[in-house]
C-alpha atoms as a PDB file:
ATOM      1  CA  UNK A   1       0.000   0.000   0.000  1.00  0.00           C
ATOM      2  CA  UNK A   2       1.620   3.228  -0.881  1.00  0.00           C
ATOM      3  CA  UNK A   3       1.126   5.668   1.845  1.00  0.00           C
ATOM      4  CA  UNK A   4       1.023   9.948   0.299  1.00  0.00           C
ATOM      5  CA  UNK A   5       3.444  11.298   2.930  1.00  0.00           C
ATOM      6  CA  UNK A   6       3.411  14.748   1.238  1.00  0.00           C
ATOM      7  CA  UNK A   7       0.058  16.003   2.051  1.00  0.00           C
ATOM      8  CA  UNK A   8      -0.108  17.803   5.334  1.00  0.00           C
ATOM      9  CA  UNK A   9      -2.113  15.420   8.226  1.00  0.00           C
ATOM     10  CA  UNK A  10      -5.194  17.981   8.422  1.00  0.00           C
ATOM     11  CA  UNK A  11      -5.770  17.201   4.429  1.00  0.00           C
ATOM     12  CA  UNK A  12      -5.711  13.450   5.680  1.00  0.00           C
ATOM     13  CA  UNK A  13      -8.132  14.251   8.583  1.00  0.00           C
ATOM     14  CA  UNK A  14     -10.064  15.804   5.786  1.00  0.00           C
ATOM     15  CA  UNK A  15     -10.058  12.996   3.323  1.00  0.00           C
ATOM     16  CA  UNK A  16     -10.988  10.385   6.682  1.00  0.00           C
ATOM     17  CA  UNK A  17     -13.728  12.212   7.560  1.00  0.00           C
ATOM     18  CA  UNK A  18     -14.931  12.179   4.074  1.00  0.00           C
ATOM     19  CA  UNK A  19     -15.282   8.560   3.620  1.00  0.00           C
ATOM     20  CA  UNK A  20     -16.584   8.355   7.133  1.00  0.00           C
ATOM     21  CA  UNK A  21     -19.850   8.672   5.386  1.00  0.00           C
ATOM     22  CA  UNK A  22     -21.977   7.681   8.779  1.00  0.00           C
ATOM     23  CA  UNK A  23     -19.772  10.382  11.162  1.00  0.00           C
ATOM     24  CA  UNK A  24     -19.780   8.413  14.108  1.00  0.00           C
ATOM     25  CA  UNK A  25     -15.560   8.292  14.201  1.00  0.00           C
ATOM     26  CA  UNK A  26     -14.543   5.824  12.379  1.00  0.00           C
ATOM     27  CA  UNK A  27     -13.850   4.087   8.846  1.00  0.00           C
ATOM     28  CA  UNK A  28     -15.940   1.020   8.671  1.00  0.00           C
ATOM     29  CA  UNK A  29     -17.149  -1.625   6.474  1.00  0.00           C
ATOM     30  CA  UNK A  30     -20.227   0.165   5.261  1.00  0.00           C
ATOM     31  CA  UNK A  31     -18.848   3.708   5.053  1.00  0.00           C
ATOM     32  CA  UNK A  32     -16.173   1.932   2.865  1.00  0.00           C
ATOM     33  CA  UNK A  33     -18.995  -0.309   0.512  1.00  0.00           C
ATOM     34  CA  UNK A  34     -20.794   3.403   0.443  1.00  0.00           C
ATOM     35  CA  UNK A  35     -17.714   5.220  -0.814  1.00  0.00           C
ATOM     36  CA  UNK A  36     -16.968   2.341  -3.275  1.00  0.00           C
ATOM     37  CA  UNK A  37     -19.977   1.917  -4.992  1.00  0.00           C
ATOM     38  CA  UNK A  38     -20.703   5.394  -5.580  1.00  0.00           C
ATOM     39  CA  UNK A  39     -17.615   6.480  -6.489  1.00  0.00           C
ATOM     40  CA  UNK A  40     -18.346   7.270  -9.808  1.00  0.00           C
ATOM     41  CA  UNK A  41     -21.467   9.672  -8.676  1.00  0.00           C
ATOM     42  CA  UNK A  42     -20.151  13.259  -9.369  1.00  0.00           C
ATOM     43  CA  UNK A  43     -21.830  14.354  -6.056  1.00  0.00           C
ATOM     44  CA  UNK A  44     -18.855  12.739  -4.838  1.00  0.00           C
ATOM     45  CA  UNK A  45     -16.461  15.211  -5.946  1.00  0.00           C
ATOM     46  CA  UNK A  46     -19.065  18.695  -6.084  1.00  0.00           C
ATOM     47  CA  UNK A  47     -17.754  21.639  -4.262  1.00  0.00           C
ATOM     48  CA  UNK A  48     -14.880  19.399  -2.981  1.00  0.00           C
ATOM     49  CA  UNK A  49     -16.807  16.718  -1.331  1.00  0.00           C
ATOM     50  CA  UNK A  50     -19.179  18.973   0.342  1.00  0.00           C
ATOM     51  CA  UNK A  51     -22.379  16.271   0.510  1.00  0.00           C
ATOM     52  CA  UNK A  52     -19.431  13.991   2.634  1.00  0.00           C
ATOM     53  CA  UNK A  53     -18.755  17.265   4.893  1.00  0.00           C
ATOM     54  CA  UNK A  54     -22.208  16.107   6.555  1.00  0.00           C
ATOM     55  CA  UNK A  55     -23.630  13.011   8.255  1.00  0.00           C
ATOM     56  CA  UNK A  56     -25.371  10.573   5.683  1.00  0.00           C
ATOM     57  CA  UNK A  57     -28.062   9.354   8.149  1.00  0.00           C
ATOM     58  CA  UNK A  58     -31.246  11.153   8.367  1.00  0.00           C
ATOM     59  CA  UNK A  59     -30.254  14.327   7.047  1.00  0.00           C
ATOM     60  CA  UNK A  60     -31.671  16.228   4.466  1.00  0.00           C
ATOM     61  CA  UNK A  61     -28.130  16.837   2.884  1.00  0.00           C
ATOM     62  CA  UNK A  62     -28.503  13.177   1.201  1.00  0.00           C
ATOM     63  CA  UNK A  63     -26.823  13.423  -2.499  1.00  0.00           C
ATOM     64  CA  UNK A  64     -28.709   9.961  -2.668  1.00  0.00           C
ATOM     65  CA  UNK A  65     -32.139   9.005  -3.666  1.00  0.00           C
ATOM     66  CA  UNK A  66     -32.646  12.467  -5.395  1.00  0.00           C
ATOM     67  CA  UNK A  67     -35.976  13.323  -3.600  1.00  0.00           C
ATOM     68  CA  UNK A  68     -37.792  12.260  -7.235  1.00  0.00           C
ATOM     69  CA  UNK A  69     -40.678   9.970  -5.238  1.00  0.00           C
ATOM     70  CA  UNK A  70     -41.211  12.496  -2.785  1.00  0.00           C
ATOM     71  CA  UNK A  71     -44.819  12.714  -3.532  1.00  0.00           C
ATOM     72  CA  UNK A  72     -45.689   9.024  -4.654  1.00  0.00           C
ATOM     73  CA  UNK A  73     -47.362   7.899  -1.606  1.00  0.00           C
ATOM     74  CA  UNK A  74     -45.787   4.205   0.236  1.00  0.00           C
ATOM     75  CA  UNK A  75     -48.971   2.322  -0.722  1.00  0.00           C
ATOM     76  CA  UNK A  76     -47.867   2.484  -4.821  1.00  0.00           C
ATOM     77  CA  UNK A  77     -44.680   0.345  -3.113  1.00  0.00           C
ATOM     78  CA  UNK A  78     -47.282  -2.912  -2.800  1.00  0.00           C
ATOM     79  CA  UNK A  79     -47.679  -2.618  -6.340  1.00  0.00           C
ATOM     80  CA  UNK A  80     -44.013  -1.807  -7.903  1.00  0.00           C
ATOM     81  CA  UNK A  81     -43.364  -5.100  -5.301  1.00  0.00           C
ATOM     82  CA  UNK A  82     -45.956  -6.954  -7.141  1.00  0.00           C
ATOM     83  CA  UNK A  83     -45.069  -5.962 -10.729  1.00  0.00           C
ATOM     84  CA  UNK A  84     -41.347  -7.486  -9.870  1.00  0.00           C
ATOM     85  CA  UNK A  85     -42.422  -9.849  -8.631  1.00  0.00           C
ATOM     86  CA  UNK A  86     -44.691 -10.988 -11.666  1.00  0.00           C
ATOM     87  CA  UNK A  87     -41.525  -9.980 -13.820  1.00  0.00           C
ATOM     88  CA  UNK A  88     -39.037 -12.397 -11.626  1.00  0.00           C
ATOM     89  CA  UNK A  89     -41.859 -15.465 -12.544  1.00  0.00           C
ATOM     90  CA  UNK A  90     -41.835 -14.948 -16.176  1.00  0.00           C
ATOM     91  CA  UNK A  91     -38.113 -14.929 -15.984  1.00  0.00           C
ATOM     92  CA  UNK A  92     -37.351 -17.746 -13.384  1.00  0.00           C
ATOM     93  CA  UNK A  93     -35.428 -15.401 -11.096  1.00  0.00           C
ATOM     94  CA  UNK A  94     -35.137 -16.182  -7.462  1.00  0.00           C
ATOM     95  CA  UNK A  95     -34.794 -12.837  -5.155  1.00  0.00           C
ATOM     96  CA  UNK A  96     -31.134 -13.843  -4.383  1.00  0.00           C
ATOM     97  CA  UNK A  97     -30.531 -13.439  -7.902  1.00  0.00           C
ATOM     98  CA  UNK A  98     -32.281 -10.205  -8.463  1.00  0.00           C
ATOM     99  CA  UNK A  99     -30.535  -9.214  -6.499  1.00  0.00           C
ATOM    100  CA  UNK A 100     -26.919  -9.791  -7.166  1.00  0.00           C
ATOM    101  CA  UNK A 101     -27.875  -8.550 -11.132  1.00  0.00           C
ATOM    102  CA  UNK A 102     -28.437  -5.362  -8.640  1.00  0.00           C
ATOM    103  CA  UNK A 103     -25.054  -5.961  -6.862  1.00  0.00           C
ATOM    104  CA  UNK A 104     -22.564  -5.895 -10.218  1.00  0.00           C
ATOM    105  CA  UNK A 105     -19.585  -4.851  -7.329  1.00  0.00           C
ATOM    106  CA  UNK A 106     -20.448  -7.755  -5.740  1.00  0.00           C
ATOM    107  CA  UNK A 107     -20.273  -5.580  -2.147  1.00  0.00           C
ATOM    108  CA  UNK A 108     -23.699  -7.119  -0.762  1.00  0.00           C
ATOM    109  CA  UNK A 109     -24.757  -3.765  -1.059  1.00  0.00           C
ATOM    110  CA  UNK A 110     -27.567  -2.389  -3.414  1.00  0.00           C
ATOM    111  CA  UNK A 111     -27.335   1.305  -3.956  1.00  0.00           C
ATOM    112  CA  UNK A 112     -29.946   3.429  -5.746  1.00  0.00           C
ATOM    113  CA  UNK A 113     -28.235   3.359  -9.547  1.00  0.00           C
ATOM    114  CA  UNK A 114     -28.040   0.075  -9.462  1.00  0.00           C
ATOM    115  CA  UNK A 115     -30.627  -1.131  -7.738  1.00  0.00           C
ATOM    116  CA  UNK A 116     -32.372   1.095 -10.967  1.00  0.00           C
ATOM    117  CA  UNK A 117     -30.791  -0.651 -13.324  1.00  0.00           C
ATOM    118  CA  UNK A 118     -30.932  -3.960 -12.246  1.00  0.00           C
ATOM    119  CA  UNK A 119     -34.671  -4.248 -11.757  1.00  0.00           C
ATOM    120  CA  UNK A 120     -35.576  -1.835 -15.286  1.00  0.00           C
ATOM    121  CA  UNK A 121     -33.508  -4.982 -16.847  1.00  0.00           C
ATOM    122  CA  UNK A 122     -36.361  -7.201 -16.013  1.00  0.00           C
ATOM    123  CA  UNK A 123     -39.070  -5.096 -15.984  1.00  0.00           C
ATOM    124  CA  UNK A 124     -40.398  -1.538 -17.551  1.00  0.00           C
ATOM    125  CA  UNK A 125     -40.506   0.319 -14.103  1.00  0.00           C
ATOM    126  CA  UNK A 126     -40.249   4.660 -14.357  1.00  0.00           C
ATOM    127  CA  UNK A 127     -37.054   5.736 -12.030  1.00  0.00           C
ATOM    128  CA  UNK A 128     -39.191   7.418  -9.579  1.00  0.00           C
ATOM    129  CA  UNK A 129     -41.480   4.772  -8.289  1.00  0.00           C
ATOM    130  CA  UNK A 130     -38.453   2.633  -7.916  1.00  0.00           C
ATOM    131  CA  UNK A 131     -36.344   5.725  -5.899  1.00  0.00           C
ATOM    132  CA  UNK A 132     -40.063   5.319  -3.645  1.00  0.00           C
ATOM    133  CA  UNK A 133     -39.045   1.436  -3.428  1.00  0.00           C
ATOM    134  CA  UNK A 134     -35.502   2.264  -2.177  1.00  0.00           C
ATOM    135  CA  UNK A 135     -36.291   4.626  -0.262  1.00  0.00           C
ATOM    136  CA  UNK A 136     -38.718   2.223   1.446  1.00  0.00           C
ATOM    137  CA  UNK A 137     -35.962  -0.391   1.794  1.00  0.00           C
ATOM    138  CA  UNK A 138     -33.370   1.904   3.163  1.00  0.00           C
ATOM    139  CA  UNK A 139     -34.542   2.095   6.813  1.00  0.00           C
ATOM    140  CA  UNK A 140     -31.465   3.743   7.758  1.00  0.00           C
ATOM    141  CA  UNK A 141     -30.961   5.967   4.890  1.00  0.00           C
ATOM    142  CA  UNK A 142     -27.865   5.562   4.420  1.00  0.00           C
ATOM    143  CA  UNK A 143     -27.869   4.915   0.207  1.00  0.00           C
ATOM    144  CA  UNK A 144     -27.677   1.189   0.459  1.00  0.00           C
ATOM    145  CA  UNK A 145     -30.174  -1.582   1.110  1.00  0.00           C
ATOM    146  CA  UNK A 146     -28.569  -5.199   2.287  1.00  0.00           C
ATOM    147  CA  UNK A 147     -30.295  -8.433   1.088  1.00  0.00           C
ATOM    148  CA  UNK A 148     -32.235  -8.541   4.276  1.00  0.00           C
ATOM    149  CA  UNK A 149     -34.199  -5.373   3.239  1.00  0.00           C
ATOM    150  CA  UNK A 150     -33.938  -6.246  -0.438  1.00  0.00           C
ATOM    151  CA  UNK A 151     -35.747  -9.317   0.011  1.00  0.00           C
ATOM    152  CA  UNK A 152     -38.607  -8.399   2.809  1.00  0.00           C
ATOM    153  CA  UNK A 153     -39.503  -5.118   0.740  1.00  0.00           C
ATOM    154  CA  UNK A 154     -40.313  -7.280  -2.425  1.00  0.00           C
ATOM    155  CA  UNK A 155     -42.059  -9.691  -0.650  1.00  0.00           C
ATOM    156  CA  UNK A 156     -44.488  -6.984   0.641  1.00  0.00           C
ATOM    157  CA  UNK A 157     -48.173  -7.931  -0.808  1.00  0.00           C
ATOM    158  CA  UNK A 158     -50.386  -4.857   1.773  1.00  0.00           C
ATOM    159  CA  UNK A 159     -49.592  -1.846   2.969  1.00  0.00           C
ATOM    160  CA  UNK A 160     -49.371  -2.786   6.463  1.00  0.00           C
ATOM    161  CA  UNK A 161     -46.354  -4.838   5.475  1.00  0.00           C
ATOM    162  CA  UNK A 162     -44.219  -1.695   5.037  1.00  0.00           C
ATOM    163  CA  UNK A 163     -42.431  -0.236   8.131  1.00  0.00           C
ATOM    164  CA  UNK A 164     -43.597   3.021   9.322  1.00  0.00           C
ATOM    165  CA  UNK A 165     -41.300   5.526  10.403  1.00  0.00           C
ATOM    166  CA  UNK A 166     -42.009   5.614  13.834  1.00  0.00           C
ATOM    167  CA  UNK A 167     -41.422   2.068  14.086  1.00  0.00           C
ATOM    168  CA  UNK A 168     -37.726   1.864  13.077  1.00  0.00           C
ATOM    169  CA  UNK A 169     -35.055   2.472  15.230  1.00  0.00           C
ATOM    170  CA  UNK A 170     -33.901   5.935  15.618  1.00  0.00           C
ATOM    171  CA  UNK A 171     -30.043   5.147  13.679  1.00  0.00           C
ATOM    172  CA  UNK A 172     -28.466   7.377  16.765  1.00  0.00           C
ATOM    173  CA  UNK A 173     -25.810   5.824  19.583  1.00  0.00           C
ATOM    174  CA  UNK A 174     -28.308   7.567  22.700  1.00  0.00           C
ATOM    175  CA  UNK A 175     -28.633   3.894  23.522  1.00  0.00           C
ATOM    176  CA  UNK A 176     -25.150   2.780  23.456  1.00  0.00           C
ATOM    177  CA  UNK A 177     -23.688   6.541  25.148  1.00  0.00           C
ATOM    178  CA  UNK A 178     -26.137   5.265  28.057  1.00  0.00           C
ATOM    179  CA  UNK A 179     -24.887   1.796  28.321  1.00  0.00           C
ATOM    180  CA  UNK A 180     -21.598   3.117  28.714  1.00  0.00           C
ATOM    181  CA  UNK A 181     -22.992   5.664  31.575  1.00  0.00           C
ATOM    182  CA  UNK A 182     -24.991   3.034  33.030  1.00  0.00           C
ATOM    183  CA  UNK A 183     -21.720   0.934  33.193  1.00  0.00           C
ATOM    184  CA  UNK A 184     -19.124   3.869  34.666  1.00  0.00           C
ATOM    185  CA  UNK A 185     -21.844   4.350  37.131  1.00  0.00           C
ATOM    186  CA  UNK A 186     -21.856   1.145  38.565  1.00  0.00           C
ATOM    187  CA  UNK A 187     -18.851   0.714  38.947  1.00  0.00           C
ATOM    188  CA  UNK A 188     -17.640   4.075  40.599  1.00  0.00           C
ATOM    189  CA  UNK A 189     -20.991   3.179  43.143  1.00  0.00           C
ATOM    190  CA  UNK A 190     -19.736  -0.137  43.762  1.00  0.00           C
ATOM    191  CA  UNK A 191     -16.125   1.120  44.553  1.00  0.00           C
ATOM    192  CA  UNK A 192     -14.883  -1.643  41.859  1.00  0.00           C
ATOM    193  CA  UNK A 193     -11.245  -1.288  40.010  1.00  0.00           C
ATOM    194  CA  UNK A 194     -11.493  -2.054  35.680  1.00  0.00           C
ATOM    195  CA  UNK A 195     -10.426  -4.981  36.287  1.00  0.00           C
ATOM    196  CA  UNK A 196     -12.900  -6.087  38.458  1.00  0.00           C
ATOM    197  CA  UNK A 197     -15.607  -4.954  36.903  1.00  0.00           C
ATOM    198  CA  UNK A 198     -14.628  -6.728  33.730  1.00  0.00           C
ATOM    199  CA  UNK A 199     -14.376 -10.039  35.438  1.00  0.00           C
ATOM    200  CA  UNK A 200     -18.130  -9.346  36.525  1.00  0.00           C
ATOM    201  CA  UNK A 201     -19.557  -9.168  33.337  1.00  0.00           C
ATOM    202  CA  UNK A 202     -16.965 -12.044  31.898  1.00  0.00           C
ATOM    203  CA  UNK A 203     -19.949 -14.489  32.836  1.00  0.00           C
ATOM    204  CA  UNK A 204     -18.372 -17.324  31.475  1.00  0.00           C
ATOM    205  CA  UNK A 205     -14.853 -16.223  32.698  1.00  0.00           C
ATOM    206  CA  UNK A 206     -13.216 -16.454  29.417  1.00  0.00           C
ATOM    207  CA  UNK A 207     -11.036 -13.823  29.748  1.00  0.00           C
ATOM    208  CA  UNK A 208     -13.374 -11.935  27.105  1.00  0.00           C
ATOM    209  CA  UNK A 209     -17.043 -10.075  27.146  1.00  0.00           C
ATOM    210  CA  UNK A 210     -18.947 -11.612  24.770  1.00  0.00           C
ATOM    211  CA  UNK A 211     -22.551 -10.174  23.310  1.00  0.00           C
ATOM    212  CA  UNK A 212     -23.674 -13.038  25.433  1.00  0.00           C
ATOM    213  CA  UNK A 213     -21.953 -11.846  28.222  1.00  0.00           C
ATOM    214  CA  UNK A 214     -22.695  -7.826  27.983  1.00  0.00           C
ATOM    215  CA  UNK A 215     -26.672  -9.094  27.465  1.00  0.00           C
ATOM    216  CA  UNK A 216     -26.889 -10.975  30.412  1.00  0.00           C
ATOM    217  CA  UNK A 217     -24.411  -8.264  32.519  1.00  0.00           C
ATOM    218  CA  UNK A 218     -26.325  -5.324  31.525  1.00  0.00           C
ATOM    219  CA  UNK A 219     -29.133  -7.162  32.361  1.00  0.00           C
ATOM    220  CA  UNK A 220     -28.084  -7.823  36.123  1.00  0.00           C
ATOM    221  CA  UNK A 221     -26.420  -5.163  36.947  1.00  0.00           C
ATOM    222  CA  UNK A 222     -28.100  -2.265  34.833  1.00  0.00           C
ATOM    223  CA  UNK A 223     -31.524  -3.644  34.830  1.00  0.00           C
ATOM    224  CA  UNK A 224     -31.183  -3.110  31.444  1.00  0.00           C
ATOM    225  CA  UNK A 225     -34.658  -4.782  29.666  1.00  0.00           C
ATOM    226  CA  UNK A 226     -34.068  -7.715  27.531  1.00  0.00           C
ATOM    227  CA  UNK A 227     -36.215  -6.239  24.835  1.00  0.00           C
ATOM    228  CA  UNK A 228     -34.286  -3.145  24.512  1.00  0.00           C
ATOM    229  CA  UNK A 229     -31.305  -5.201  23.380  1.00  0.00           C
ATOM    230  CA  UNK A 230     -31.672  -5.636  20.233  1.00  0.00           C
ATOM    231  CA  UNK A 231     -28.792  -7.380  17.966  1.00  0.00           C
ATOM    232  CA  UNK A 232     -28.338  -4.223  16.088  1.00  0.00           C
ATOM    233  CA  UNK A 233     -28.194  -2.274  19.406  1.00  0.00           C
ATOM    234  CA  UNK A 234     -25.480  -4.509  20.681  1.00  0.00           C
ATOM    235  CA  UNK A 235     -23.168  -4.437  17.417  1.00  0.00           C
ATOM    236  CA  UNK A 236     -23.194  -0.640  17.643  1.00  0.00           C
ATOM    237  CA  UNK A 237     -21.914  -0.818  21.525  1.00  0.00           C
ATOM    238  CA  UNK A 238     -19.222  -3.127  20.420  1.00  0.00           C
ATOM    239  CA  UNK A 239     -18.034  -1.093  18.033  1.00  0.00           C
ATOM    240  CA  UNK A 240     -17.773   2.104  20.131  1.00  0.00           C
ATOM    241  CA  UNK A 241     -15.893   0.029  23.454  1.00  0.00           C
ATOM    242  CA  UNK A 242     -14.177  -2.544  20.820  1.00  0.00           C
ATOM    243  CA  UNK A 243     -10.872  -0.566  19.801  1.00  0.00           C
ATOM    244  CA  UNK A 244      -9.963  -3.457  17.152  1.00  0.00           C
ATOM    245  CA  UNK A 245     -13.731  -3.202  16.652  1.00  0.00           C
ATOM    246  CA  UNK A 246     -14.057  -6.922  16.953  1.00  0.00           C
ATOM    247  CA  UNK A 247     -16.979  -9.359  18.602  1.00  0.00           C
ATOM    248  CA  UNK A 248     -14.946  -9.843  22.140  1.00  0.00           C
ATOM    249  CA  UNK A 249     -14.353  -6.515  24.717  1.00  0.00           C
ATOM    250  CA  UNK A 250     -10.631  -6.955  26.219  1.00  0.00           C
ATOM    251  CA  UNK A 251     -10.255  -5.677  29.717  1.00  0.00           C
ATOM    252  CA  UNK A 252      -7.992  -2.515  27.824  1.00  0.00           C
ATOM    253  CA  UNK A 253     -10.936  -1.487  26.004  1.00  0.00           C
ATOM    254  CA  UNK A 254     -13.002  -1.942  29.695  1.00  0.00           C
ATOM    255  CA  UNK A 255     -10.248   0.209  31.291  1.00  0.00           C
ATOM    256  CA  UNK A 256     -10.237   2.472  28.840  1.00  0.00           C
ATOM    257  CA  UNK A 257     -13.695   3.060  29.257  1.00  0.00           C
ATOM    258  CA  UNK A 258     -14.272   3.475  33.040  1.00  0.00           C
ATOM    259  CA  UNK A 259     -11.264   5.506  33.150  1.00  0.00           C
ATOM    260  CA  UNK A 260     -12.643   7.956  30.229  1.00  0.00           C
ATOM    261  CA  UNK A 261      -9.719   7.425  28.200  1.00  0.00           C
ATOM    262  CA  UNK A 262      -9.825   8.061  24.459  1.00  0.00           C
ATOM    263  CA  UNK A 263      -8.061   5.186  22.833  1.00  0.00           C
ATOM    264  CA  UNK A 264      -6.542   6.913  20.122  1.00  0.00           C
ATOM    265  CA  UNK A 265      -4.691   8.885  22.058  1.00  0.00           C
ATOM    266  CA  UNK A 266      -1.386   6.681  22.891  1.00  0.00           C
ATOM    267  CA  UNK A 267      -1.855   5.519  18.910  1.00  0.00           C
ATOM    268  CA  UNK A 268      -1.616   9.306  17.174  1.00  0.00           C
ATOM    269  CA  UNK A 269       1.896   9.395  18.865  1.00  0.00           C
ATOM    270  CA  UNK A 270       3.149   6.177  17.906  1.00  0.00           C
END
């Protein structure tokens, strides 16, 4: 990998938080797959990356879909869902393979180009009702749709099918920030050292917290209820207390946070 050691650090900064396309930090997997697929889109490069200066997630500074379904109510989604789906019979297609002919990059990602131009390959669909259909199946609005909302959009066949707004998830870290409270708390009011209040949520004494082990912790010592942890919840914690960003918590990354110590610190020096 060649690394550009003449640009000055703050252009760097500048370029990170560009592809950080979700703000929260950090480069990861899908603000990567984001920045990949859409390279091409000249939004990308308009007044020097100023739709990237900006969160992605619910913000009306999206440079993706371009806002041409914003009048077609979500009930005309039930039928786009069951002209494909009429199309994908005549053709033999299974929804897998819909869409992958949507996924040329092969990133498991659909954005709203392709997704476009894969289904107007099977079937004689105008741009804007299928921008409505994205839009539907990007929950999180974040300009790409997984398989998972791919294939439960399609398979919509009433209205009531379709998620409502207020029934998603707000895509915000207020949960996680008040694990992590929660957590500090508890330990500073039972007068516990890191280390000892990592081996207290190490329930099965692995030498690592698990998922398993921060459900069933937060749980018993938060009173955290079980259906507020959600798997999507718990992925997002791990990735803020993670610093390798991995499925395990080491007792550094528990240190680091009871002792309110940024972990990037001792790594911009190095």
């Amino acid at each position: 990998m060649k690394i550009d050691k003449k640009r000055p650090r703050t252009t760097l900064y500048d370029f990170a938080n560009y592809i950080d396309v979700d703000k929260d930090g950090y480069v990861g997997v899908q603000d990567l797959r984001t920045c990949l697929v859409n390279i091409k889109s000249n939004q990308f490069f308009k007044n020097n990356g100023q739709a990237l200066k900006t969160s992605q997630f619910n913000t009306a500074h999206n440079f993706f879909p371009k806002n041409l379904a914003k009048n077609i109510p979500t009930t005309k989604v039930v039928e786009v869902c069951k002209e494909i789906r009429h199309a994908m019979m005549e053709q033999k297609l299974a929804f897998i393979t819909l869409f992958k002919m949507c996924d040329p990059q092969g990133a498991g990602m659909v954005s709203l180009g392709d997704m476009i131009f894969g289904i107007q390959s099977i079937a004689e669909i105008a741009a804007p009702l299928l921008e409505k259909l994205f839009d539907v199946m990007d929950e999180n609005k974040i300009g790409m749709v997984d398989f998972e909302k791919f294939n439960k959009i399609l398979r919509v066949e009433a209205p009531s099918q379709i998620p409502r707004a207020e029934d998603l998830v707000e895509d915000s870290f207020h949960w996680q920030e008040n694990v992590c409270k929660l957590i500090t708390d508890w330990v500073k009011k039972n007068k516990l050292t890191p280390i000892e209040a990592f081996r207290s949520f190490d329930q099965d004494f692995d030498g690592l917290i698990s998922k398993s082990d921060m459900a069933i912790s937060i749980q018993k010592y938060l009173k955290v209820r079980p259906e507020e942890i959600l798997n999507s919840r718990m992925d997002r914690l791990f990735r803020i207390l993670s610093f390798y960003k991995t499925e395990q918590i080491q007792p550094s990354d528990f240190e680091r946070l009871v002792n309110d110590v940024s972990p990037y610190v001792n790594a911009a020096t190095a």
